[in-house]
C-alpha atoms as a PDB file:
ATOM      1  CA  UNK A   1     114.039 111.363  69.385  1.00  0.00           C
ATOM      2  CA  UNK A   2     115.200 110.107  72.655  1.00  0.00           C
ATOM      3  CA  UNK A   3     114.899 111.178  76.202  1.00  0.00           C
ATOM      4  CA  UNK A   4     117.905 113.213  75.982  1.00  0.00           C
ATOM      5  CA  UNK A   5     116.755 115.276  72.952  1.00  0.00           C
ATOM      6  CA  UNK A   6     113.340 115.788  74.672  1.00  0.00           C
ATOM      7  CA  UNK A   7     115.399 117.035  77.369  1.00  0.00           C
ATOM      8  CA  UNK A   8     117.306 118.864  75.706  1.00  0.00           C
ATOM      9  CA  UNK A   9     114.048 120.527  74.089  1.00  0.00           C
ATOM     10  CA  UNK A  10     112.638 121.180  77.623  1.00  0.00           C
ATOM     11  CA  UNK A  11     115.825 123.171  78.906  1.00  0.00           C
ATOM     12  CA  UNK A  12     115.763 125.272  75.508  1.00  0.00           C
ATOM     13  CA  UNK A  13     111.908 125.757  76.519  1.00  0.00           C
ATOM     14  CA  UNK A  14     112.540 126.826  79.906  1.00  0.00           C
ATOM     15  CA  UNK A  15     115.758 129.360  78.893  1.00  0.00           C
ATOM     16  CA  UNK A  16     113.461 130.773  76.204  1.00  0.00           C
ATOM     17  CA  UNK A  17     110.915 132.717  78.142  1.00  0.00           C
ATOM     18  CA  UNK A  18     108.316 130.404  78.038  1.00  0.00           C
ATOM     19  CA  UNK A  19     106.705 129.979  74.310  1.00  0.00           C
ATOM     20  CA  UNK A  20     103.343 128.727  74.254  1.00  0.00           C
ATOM     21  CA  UNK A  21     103.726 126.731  71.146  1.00  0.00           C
ATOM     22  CA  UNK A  22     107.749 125.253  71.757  1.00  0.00           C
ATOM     23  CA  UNK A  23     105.740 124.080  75.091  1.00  0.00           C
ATOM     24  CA  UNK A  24     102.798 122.399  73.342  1.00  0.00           C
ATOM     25  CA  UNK A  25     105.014 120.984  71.013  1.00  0.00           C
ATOM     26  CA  UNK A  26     107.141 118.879  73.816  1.00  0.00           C
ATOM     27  CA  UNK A  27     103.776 117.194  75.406  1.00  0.00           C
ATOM     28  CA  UNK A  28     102.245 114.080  74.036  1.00  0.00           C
ATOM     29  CA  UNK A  29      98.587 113.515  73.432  1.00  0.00           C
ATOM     30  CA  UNK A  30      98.144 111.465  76.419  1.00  0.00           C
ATOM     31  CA  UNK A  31     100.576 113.185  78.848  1.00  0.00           C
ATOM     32  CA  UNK A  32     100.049 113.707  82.425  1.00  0.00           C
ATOM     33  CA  UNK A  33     100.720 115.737  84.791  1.00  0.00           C
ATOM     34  CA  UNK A  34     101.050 115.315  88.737  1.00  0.00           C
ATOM     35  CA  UNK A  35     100.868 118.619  90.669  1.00  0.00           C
ATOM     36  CA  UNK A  36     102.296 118.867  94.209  1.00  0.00           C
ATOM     37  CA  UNK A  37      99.105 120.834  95.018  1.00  0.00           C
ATOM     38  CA  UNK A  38      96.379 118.973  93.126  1.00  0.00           C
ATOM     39  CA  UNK A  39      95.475 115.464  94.307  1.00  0.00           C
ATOM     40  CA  UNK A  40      94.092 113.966  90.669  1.00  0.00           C
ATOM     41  CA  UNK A  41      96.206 113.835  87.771  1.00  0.00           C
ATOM     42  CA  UNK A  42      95.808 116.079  85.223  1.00  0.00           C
ATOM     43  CA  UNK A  43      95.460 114.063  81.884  1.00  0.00           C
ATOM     44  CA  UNK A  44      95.661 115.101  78.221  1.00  0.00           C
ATOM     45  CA  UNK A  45      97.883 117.518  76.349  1.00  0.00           C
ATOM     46  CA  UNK A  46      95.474 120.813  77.241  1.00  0.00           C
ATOM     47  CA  UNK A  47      95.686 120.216  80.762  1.00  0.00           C
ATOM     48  CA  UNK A  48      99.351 119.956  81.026  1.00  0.00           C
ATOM     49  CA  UNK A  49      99.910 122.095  78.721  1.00  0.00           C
ATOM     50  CA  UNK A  50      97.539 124.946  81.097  1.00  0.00           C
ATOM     51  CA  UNK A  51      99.517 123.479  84.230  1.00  0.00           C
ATOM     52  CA  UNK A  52     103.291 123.396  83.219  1.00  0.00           C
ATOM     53  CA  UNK A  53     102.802 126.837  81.026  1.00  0.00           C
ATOM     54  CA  UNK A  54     101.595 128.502  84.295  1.00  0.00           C
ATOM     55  CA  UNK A  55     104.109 126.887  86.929  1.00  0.00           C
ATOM     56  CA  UNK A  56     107.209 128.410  83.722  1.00  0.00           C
ATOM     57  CA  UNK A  57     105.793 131.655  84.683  1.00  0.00           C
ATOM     58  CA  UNK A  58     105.111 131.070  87.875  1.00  0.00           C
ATOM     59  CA  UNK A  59     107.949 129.637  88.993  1.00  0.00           C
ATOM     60  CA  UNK A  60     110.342 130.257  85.862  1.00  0.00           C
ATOM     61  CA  UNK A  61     112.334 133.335  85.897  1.00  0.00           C
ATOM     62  CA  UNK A  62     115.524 135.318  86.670  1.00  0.00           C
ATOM     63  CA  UNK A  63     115.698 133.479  90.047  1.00  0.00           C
ATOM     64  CA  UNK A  64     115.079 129.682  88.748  1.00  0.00           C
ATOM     65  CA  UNK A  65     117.949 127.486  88.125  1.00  0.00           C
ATOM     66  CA  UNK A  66     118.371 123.948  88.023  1.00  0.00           C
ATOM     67  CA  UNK A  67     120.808 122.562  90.234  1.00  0.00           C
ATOM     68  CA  UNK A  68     121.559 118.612  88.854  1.00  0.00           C
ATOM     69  CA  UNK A  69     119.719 116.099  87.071  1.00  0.00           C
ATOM     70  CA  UNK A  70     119.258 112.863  86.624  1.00  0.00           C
ATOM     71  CA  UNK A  71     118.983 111.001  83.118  1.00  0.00           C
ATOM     72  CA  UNK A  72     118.736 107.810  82.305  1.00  0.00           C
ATOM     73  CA  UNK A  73     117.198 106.225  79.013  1.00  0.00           C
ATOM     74  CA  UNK A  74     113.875 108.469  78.541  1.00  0.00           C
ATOM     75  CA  UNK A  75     113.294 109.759  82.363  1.00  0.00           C
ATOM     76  CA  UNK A  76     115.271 112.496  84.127  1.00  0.00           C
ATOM     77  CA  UNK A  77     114.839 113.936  87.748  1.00  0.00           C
ATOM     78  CA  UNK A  78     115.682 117.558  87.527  1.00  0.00           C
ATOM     79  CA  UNK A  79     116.197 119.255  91.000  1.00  0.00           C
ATOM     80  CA  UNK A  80     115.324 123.085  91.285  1.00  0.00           C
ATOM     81  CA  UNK A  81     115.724 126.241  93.021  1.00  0.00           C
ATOM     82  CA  UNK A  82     113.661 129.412  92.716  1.00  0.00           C
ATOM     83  CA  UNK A  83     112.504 132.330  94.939  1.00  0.00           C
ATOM     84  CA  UNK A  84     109.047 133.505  94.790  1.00  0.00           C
ATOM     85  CA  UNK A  85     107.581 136.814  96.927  1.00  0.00           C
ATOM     86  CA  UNK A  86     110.873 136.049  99.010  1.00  0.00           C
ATOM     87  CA  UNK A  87     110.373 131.765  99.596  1.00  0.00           C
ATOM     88  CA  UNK A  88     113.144 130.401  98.375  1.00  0.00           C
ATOM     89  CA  UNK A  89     111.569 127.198  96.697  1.00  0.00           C
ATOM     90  CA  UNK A  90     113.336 123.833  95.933  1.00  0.00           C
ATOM     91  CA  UNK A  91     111.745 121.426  94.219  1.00  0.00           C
ATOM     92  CA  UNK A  92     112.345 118.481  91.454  1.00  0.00           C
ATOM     93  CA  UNK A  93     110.490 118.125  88.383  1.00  0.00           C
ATOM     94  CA  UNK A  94     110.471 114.178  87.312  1.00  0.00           C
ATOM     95  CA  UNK A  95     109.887 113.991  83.586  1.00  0.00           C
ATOM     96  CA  UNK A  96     109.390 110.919  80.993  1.00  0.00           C
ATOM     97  CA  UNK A  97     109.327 110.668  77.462  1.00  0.00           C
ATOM     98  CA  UNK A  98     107.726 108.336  74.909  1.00  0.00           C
ATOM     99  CA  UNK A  99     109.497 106.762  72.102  1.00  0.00           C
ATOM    100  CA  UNK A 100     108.921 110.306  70.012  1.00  0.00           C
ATOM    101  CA  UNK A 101     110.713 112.594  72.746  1.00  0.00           C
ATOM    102  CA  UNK A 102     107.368 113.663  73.833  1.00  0.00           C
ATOM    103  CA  UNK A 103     106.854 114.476  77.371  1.00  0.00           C
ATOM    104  CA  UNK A 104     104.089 111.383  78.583  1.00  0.00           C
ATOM    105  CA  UNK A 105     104.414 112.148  81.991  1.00  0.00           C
ATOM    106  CA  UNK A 106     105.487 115.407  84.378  1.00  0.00           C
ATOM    107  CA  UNK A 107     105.756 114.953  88.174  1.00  0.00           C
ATOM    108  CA  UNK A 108     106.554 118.106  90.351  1.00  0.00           C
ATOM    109  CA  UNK A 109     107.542 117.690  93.765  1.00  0.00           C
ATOM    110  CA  UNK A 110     108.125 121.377  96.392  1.00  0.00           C
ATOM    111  CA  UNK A 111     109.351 121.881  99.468  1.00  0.00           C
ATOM    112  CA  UNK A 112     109.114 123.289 101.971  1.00  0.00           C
ATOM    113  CA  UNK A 113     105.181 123.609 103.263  1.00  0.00           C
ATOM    114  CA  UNK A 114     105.441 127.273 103.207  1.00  0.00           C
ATOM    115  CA  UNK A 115     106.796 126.915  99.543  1.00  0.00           C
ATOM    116  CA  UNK A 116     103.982 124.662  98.516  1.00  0.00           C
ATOM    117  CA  UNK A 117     101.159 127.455  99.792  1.00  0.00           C
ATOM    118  CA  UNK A 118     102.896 130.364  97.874  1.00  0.00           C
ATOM    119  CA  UNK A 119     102.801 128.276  94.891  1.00  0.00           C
ATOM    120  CA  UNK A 120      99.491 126.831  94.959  1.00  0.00           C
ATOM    121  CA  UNK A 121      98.438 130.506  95.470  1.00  0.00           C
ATOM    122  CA  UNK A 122     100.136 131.964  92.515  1.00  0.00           C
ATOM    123  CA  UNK A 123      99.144 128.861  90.334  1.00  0.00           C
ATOM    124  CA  UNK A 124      95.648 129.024  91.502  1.00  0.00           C
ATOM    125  CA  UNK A 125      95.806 132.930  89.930  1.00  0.00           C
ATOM    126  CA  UNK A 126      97.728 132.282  86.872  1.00  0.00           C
ATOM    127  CA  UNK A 127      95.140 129.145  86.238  1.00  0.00           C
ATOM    128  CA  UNK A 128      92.292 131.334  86.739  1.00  0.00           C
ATOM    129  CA  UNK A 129      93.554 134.015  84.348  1.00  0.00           C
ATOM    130  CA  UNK A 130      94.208 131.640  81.562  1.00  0.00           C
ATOM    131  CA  UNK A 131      90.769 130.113  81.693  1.00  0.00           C
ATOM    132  CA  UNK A 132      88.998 133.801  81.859  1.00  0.00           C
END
């Protein structure tokens, strides 16, 4: 499976409301994942797995669209637009794949500062219900 499959497998993720097992099934062992409000890298498939299936919800709904993308061999650069409490939110998510079409590594990048509060804020609550 190449990059554009596991591409491919992300946007069917992300357009089907967010299934906890489609989601675990796209990350790779050893993925990471780079938060634009965490300094350390989250590492291993349960943390990104915790991280990327709470920024779908939080983030992810009738308001978040991607806008263009970016593919070439088994990376991509995926700029989006949401709204959340009223913040309209644009952001890019920077994904890689291994040779499998597993996600290895997920980079999120939001602006503007007011956008990056409102998310921390709602990720910080969604984490915090999934661990309890």
């Amino acid at each position: 499976m190449t990059g554009h499959a596991g591409l491919a497998a992300w946007h069917a993720y992300m357009a089907g409301g967010g299934d906890p097992q489609a989601l675990r099934d796209l990350l790779a062992e050893d993925a990471v994942f780079h938060s634009p409000v965490v300094h350390t890298p989250q590492e291993g498939r349960d943390k990104v797995f915790a991280y990327l299936h709470a920024a779908s919800h939080v983030l992810g709904g009738d308001d978040f669209r991607y806008l263009r993308e970016i593919v070439d061999g088994g990376q991509a650069v995926l700029e989006f637009q949401s709204n959340l409490d009223g913040i309209q939110i644009n952001g890019v998510d920077i994904i890689t794949w291994d040779e499998h079409g597993k996600i290895k590594d997920f980079k999120v990048m939001v602006r503007p500062l007011k956008a990056i509060n409102k998310v921390w804020e709602k990720m910080a609550a969604m984490l915090a219900a999934q661990a309890g």
